[in-house]
PDB file of N, CA and C in Angstrom:
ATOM      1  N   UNK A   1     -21.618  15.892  11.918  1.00  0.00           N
ATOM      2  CA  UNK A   1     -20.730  14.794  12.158  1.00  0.00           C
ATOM      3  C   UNK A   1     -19.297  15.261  11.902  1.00  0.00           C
ATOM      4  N   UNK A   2     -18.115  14.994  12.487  1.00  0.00           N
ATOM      5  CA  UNK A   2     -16.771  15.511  12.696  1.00  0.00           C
ATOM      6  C   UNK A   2     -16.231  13.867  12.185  1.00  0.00           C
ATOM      7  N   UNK A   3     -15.303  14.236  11.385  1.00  0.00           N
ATOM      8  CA  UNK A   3     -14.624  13.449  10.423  1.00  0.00           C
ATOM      9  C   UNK A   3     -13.009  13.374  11.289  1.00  0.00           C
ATOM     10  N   UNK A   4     -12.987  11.623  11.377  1.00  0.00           N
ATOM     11  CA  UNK A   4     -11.663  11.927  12.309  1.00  0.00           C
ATOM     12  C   UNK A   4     -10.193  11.665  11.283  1.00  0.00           C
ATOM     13  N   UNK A   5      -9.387  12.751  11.588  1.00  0.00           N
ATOM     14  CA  UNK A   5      -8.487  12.443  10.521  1.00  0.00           C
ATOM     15  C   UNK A   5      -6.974  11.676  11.365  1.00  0.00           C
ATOM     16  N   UNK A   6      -6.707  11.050  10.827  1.00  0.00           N
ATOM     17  CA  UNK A   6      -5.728  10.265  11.244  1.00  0.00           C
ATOM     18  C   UNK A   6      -4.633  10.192  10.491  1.00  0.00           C
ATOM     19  N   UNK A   7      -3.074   9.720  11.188  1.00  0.00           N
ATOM     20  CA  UNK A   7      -2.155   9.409  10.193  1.00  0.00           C
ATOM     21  C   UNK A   7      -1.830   8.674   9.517  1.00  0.00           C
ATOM     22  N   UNK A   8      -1.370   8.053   8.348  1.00  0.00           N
ATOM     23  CA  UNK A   8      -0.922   6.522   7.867  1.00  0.00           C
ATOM     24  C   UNK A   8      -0.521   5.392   9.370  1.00  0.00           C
ATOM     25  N   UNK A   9       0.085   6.504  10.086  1.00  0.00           N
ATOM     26  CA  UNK A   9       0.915   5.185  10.977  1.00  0.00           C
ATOM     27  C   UNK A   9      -0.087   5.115  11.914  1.00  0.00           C
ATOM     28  N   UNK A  10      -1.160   6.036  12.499  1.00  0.00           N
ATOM     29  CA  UNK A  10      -2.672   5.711  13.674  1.00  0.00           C
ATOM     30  C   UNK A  10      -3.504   4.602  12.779  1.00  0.00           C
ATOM     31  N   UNK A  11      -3.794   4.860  11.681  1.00  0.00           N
ATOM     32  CA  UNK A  11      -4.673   3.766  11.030  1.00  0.00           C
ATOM     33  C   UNK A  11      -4.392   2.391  11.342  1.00  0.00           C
ATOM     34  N   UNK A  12      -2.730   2.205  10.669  1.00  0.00           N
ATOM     35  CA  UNK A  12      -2.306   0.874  10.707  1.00  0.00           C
ATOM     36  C   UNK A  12      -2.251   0.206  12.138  1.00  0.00           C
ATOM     37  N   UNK A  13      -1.748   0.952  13.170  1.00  0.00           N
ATOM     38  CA  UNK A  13      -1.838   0.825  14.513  1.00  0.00           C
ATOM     39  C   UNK A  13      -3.402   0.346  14.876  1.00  0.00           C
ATOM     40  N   UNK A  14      -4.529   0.982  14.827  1.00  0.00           N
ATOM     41  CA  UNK A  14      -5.905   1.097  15.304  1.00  0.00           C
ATOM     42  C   UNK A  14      -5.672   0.124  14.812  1.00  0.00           C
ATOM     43  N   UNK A  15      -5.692  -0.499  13.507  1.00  0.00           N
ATOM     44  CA  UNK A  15      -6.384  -1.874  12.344  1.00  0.00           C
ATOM     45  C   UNK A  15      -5.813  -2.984  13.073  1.00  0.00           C
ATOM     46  N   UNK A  16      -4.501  -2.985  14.035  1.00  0.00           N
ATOM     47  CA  UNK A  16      -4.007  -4.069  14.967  1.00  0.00           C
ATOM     48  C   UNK A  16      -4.651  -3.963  16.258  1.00  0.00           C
ATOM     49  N   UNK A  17      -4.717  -2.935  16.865  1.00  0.00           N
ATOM     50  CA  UNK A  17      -5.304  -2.976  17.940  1.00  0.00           C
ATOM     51  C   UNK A  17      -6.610  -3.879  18.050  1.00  0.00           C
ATOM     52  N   UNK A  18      -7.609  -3.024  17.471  1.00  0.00           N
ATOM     53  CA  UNK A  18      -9.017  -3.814  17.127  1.00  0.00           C
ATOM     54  C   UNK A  18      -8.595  -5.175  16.402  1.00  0.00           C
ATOM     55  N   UNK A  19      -7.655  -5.725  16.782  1.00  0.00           N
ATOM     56  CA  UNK A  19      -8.278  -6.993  16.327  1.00  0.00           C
ATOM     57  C   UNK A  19      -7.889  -7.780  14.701  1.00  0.00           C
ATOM     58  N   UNK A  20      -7.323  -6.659  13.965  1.00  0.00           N
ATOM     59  CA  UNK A  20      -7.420  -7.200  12.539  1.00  0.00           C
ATOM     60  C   UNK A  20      -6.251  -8.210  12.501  1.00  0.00           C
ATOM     61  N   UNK A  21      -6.603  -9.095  11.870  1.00  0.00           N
ATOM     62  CA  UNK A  21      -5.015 -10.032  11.867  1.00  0.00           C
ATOM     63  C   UNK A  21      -5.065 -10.168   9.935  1.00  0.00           C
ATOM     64  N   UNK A  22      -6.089  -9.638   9.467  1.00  0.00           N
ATOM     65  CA  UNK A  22      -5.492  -9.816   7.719  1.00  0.00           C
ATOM     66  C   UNK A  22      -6.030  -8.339   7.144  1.00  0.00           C
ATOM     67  N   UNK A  23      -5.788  -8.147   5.555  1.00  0.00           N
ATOM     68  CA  UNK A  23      -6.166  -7.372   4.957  1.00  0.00           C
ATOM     69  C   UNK A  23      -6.118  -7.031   3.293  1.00  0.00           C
ATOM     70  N   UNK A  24      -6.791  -6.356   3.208  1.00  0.00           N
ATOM     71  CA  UNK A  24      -6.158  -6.059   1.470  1.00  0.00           C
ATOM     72  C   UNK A  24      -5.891  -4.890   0.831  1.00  0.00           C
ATOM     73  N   UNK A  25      -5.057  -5.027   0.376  1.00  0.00           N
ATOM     74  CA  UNK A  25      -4.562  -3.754  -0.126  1.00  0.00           C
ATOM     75  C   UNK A  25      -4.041  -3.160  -1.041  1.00  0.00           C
ATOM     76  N   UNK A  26      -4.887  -2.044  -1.760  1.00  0.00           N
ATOM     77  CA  UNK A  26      -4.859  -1.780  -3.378  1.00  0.00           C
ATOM     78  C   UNK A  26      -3.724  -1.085  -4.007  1.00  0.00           C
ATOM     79  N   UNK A  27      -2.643  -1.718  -3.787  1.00  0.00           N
ATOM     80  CA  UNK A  27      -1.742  -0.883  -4.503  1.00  0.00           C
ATOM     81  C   UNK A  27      -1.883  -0.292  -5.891  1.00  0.00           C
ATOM     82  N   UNK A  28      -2.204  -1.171  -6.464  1.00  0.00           N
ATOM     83  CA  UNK A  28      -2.458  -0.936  -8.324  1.00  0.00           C
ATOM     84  C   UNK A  28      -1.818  -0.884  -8.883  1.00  0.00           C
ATOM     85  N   UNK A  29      -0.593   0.469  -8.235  1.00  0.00           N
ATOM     86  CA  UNK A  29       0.757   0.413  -9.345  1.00  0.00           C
ATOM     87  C   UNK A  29       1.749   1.452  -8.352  1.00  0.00           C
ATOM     88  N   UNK A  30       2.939   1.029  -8.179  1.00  0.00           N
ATOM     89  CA  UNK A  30       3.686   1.913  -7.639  1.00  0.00           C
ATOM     90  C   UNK A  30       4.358   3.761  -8.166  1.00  0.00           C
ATOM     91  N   UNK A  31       3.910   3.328  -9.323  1.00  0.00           N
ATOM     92  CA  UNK A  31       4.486   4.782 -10.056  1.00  0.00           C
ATOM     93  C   UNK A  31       3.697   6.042  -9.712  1.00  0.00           C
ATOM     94  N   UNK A  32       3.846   7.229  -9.682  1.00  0.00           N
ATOM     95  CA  UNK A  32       3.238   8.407  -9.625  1.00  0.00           C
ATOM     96  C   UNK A  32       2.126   8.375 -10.981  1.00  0.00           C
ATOM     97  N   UNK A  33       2.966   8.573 -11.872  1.00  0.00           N
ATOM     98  CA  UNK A  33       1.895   8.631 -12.841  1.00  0.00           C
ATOM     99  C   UNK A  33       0.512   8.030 -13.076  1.00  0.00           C
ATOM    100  N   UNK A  34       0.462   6.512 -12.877  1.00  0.00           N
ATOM    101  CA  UNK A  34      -0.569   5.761 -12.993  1.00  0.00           C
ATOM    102  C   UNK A  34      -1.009   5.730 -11.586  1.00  0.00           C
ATOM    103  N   UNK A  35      -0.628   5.828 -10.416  1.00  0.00           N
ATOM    104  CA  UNK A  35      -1.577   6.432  -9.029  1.00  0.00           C
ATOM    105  C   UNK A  35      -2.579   7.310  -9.148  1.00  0.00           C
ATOM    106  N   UNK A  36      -1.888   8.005 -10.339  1.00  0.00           N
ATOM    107  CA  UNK A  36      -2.775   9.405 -10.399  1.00  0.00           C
ATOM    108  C   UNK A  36      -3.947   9.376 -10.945  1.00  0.00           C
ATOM    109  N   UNK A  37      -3.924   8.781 -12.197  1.00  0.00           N
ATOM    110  CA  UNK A  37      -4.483   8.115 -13.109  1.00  0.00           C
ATOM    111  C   UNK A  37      -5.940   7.521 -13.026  1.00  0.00           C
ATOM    112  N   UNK A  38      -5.579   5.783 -11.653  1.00  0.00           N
ATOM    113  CA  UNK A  38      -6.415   5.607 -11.023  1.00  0.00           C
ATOM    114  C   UNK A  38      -7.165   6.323  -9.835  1.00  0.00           C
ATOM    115  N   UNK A  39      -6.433   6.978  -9.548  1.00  0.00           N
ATOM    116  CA  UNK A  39      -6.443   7.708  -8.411  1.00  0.00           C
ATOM    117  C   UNK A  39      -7.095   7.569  -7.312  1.00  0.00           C
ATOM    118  N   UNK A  40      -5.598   6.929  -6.629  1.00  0.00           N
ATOM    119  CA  UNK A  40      -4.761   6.369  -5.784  1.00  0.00           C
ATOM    120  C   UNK A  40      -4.262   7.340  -5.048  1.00  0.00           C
ATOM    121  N   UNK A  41      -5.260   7.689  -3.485  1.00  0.00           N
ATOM    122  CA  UNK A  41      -4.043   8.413  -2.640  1.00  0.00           C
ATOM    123  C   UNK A  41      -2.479   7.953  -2.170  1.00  0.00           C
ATOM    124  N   UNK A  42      -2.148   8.881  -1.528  1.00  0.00           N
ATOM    125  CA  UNK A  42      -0.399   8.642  -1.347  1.00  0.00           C
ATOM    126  C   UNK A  42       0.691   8.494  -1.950  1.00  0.00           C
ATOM    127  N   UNK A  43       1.358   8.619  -2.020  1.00  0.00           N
ATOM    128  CA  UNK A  43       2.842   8.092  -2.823  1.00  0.00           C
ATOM    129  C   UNK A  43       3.375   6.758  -2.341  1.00  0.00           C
ATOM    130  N   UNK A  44       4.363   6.067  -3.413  1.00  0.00           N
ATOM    131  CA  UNK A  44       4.914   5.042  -3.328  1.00  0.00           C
ATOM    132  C   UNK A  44       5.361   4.403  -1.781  1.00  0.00           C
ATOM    133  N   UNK A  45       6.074   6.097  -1.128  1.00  0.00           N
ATOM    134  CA  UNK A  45       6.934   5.675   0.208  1.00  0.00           C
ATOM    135  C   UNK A  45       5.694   5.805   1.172  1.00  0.00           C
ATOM    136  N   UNK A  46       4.613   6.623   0.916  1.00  0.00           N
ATOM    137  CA  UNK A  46       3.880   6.406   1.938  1.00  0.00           C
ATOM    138  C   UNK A  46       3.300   5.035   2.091  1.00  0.00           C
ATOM    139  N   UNK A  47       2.929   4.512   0.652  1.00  0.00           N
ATOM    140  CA  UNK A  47       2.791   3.104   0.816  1.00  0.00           C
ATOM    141  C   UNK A  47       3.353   2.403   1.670  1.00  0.00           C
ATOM    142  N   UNK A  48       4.659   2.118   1.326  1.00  0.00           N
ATOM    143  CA  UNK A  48       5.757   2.020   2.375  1.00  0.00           C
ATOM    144  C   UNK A  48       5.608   1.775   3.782  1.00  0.00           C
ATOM    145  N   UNK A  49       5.956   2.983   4.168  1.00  0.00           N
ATOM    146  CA  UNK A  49       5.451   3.467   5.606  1.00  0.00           C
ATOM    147  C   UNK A  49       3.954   2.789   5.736  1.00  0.00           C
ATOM    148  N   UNK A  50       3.312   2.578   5.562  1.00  0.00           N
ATOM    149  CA  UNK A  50       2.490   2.054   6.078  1.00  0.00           C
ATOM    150  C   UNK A  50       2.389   0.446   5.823  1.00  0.00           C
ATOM    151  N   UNK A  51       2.891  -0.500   5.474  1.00  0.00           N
ATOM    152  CA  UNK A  51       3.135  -1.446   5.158  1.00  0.00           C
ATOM    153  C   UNK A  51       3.920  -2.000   6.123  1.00  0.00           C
ATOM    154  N   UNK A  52       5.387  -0.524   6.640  1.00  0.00           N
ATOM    155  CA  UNK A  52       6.148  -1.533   7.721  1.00  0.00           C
ATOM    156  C   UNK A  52       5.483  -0.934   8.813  1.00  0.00           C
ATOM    157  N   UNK A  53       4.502  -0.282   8.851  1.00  0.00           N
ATOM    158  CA  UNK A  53       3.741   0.287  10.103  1.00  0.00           C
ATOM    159  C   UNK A  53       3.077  -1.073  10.476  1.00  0.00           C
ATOM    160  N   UNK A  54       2.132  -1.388   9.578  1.00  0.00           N
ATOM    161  CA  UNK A  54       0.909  -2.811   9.851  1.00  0.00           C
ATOM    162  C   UNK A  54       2.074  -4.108  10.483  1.00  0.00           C
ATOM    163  N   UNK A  55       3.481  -4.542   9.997  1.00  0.00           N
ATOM    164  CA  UNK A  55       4.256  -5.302   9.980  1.00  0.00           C
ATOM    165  C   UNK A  55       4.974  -4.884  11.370  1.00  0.00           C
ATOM    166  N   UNK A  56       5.243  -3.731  11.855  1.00  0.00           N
ATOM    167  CA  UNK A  56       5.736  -3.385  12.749  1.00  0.00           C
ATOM    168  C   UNK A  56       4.689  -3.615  14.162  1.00  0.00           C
ATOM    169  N   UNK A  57       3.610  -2.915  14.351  1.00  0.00           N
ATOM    170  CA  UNK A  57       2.096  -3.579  15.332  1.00  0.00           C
ATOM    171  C   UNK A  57       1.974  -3.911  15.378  1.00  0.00           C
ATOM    172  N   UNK A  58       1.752  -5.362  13.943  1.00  0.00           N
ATOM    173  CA  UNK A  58       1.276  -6.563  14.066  1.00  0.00           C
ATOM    174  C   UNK A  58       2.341  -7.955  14.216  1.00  0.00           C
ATOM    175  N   UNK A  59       3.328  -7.156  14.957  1.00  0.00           N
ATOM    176  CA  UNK A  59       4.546  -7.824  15.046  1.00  0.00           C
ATOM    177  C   UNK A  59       4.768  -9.542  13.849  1.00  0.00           C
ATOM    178  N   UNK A  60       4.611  -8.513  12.564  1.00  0.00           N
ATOM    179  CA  UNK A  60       5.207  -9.777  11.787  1.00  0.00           C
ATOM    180  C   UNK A  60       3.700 -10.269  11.366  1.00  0.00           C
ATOM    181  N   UNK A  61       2.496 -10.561  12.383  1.00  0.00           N
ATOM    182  CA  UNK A  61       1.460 -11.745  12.215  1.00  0.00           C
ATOM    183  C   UNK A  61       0.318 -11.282  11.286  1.00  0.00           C
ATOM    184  N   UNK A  62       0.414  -9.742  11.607  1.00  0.00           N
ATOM    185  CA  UNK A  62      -0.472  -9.132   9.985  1.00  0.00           C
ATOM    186  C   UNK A  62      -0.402  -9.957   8.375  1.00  0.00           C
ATOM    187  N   UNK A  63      -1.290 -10.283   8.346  1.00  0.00           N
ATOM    188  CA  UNK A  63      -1.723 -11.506   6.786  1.00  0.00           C
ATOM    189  C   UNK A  63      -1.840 -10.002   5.875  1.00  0.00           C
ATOM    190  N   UNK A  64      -1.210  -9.414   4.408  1.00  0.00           N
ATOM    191  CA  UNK A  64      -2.043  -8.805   4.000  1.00  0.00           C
ATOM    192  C   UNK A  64      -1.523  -9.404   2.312  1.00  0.00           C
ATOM    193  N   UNK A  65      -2.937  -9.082   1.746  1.00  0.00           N
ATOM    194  CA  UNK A  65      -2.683  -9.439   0.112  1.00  0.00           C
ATOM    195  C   UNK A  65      -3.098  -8.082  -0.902  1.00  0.00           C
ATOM    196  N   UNK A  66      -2.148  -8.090  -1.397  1.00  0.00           N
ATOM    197  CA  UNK A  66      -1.791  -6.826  -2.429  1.00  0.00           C
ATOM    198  C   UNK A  66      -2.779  -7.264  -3.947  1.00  0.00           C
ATOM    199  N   UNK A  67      -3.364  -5.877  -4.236  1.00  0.00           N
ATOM    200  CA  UNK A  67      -3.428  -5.954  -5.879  1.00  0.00           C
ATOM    201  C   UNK A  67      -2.868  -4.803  -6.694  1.00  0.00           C
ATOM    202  N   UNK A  68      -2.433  -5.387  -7.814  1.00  0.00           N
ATOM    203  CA  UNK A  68      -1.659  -4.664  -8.512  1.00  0.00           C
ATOM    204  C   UNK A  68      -2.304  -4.834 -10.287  1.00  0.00           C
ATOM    205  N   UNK A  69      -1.966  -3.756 -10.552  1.00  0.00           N
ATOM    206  CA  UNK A  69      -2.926  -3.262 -12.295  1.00  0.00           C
ATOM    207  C   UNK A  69      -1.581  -4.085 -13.049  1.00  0.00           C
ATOM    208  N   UNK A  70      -1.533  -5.169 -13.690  1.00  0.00           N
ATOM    209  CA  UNK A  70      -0.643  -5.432 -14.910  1.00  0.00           C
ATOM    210  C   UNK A  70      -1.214  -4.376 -16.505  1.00  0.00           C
ATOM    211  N   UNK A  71      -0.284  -3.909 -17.071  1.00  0.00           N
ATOM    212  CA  UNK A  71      -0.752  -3.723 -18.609  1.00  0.00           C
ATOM    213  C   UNK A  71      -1.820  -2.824 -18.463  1.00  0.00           C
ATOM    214  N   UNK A  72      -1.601  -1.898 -17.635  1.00  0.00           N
ATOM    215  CA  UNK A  72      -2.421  -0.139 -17.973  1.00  0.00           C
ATOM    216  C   UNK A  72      -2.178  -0.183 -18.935  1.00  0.00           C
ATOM    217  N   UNK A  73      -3.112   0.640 -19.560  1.00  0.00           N
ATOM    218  CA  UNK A  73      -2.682   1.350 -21.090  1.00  0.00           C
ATOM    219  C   UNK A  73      -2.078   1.964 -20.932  1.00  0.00           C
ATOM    220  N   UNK A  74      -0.962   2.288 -21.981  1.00  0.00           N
ATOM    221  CA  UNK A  74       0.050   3.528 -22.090  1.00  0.00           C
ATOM    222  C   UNK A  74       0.936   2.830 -21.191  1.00  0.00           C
ATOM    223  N   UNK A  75       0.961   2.089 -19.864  1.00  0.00           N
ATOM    224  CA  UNK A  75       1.944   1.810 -19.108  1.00  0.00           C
ATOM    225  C   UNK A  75       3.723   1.097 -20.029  1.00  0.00           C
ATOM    226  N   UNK A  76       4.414   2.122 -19.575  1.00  0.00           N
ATOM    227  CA  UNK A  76       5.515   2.147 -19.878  1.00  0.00           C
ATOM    228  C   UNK A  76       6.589   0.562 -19.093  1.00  0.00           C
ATOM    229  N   UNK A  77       7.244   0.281 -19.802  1.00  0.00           N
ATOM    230  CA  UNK A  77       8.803  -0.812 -19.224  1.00  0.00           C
ATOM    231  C   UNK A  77       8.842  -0.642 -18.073  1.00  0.00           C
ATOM    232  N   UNK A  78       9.342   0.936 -17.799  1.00  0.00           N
ATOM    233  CA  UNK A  78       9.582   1.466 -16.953  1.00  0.00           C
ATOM    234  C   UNK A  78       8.713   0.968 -15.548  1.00  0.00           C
ATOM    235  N   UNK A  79       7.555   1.796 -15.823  1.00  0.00           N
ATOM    236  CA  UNK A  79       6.844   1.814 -14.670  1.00  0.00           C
ATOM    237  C   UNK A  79       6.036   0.194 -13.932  1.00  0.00           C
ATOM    238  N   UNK A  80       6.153  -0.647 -15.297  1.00  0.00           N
ATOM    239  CA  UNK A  80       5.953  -1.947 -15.366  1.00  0.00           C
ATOM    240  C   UNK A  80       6.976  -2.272 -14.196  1.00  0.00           C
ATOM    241  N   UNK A  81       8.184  -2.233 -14.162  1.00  0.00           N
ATOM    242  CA  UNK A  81       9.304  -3.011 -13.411  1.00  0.00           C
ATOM    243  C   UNK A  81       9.875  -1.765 -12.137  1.00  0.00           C
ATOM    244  N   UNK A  82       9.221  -0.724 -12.280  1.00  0.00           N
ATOM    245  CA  UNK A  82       9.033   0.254 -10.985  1.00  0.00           C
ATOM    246  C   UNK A  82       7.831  -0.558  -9.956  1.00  0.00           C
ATOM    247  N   UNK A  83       7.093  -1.021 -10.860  1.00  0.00           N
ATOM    248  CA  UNK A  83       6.396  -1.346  -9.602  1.00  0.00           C
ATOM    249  C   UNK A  83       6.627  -2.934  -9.274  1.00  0.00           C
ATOM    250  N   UNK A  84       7.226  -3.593 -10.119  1.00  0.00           N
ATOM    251  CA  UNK A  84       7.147  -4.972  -9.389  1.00  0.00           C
ATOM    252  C   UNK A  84       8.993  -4.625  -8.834  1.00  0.00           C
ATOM    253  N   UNK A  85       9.506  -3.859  -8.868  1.00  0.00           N
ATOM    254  CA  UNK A  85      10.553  -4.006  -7.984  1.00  0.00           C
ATOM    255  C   UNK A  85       9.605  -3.169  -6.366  1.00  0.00           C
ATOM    256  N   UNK A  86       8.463  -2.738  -6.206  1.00  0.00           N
ATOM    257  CA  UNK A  86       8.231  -2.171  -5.176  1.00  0.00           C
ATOM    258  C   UNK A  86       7.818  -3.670  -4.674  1.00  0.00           C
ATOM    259  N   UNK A  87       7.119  -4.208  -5.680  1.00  0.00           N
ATOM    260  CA  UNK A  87       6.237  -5.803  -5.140  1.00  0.00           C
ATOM    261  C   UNK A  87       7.496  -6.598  -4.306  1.00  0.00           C
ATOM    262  N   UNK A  88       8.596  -6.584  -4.905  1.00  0.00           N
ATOM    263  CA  UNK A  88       9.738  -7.083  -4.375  1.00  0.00           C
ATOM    264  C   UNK A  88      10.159  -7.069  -3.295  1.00  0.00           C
ATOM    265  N   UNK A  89      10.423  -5.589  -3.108  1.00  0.00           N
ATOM    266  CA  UNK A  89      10.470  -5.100  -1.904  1.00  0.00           C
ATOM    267  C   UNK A  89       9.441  -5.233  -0.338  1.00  0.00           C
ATOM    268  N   UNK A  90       8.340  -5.273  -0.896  1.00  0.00           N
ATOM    269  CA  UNK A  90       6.995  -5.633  -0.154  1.00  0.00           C
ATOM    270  C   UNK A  90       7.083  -6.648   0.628  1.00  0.00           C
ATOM    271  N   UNK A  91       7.347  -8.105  -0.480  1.00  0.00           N
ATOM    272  CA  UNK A  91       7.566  -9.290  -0.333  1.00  0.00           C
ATOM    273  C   UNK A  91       8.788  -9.653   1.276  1.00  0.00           C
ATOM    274  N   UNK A  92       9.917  -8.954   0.679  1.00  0.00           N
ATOM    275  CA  UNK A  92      11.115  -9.311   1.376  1.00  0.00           C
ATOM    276  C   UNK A  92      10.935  -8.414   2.662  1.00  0.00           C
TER     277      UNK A  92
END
């Protein structure tokens, strides 16, 4: 069996094509560190990029709902308000 590999931006594209009009999606935490942790492919911006990919195909009508880890252990101020300024960003 041949494993098809695709890019962030073919996925999000295909997931509109076929049909998808919602989704969910595990952010957990925007920081490197705790991505890793859980481990969480991609980085923050690839997140990103694929977020205004689904928003961009699904011209706007893509439904999607995010989860996010509050109060990791060890999770720092920092990375606490690194990631809800990404949630922010998401949002807007």
């Amino acid at each position: 069996m041949h494993r098809l590999r695709l890019g962030v931006d073919e996925v999000e594209r295909l997931a509109v094509a076929a049909g998808f009009k919602e989704g969910i999606f595990g952010l957990e935490t925007a920081t490197p560190r705790l991505r890793r942790i859980v481990k969480k492919p991609g980085t923050a911006e690839q997140v990103a990029q694929a977020l205004q990919t689904l928003r961009d195909a699904g011209e706007g009508q893509f439904k999607l709902s995010c989860g996010i880890i509050v109060g990791w252990p060890d999770e720092t101020e920092e990375e606490f308000y690194e990631t809800i300024g990404f949630v922010d960003w998401a949002v807007a």
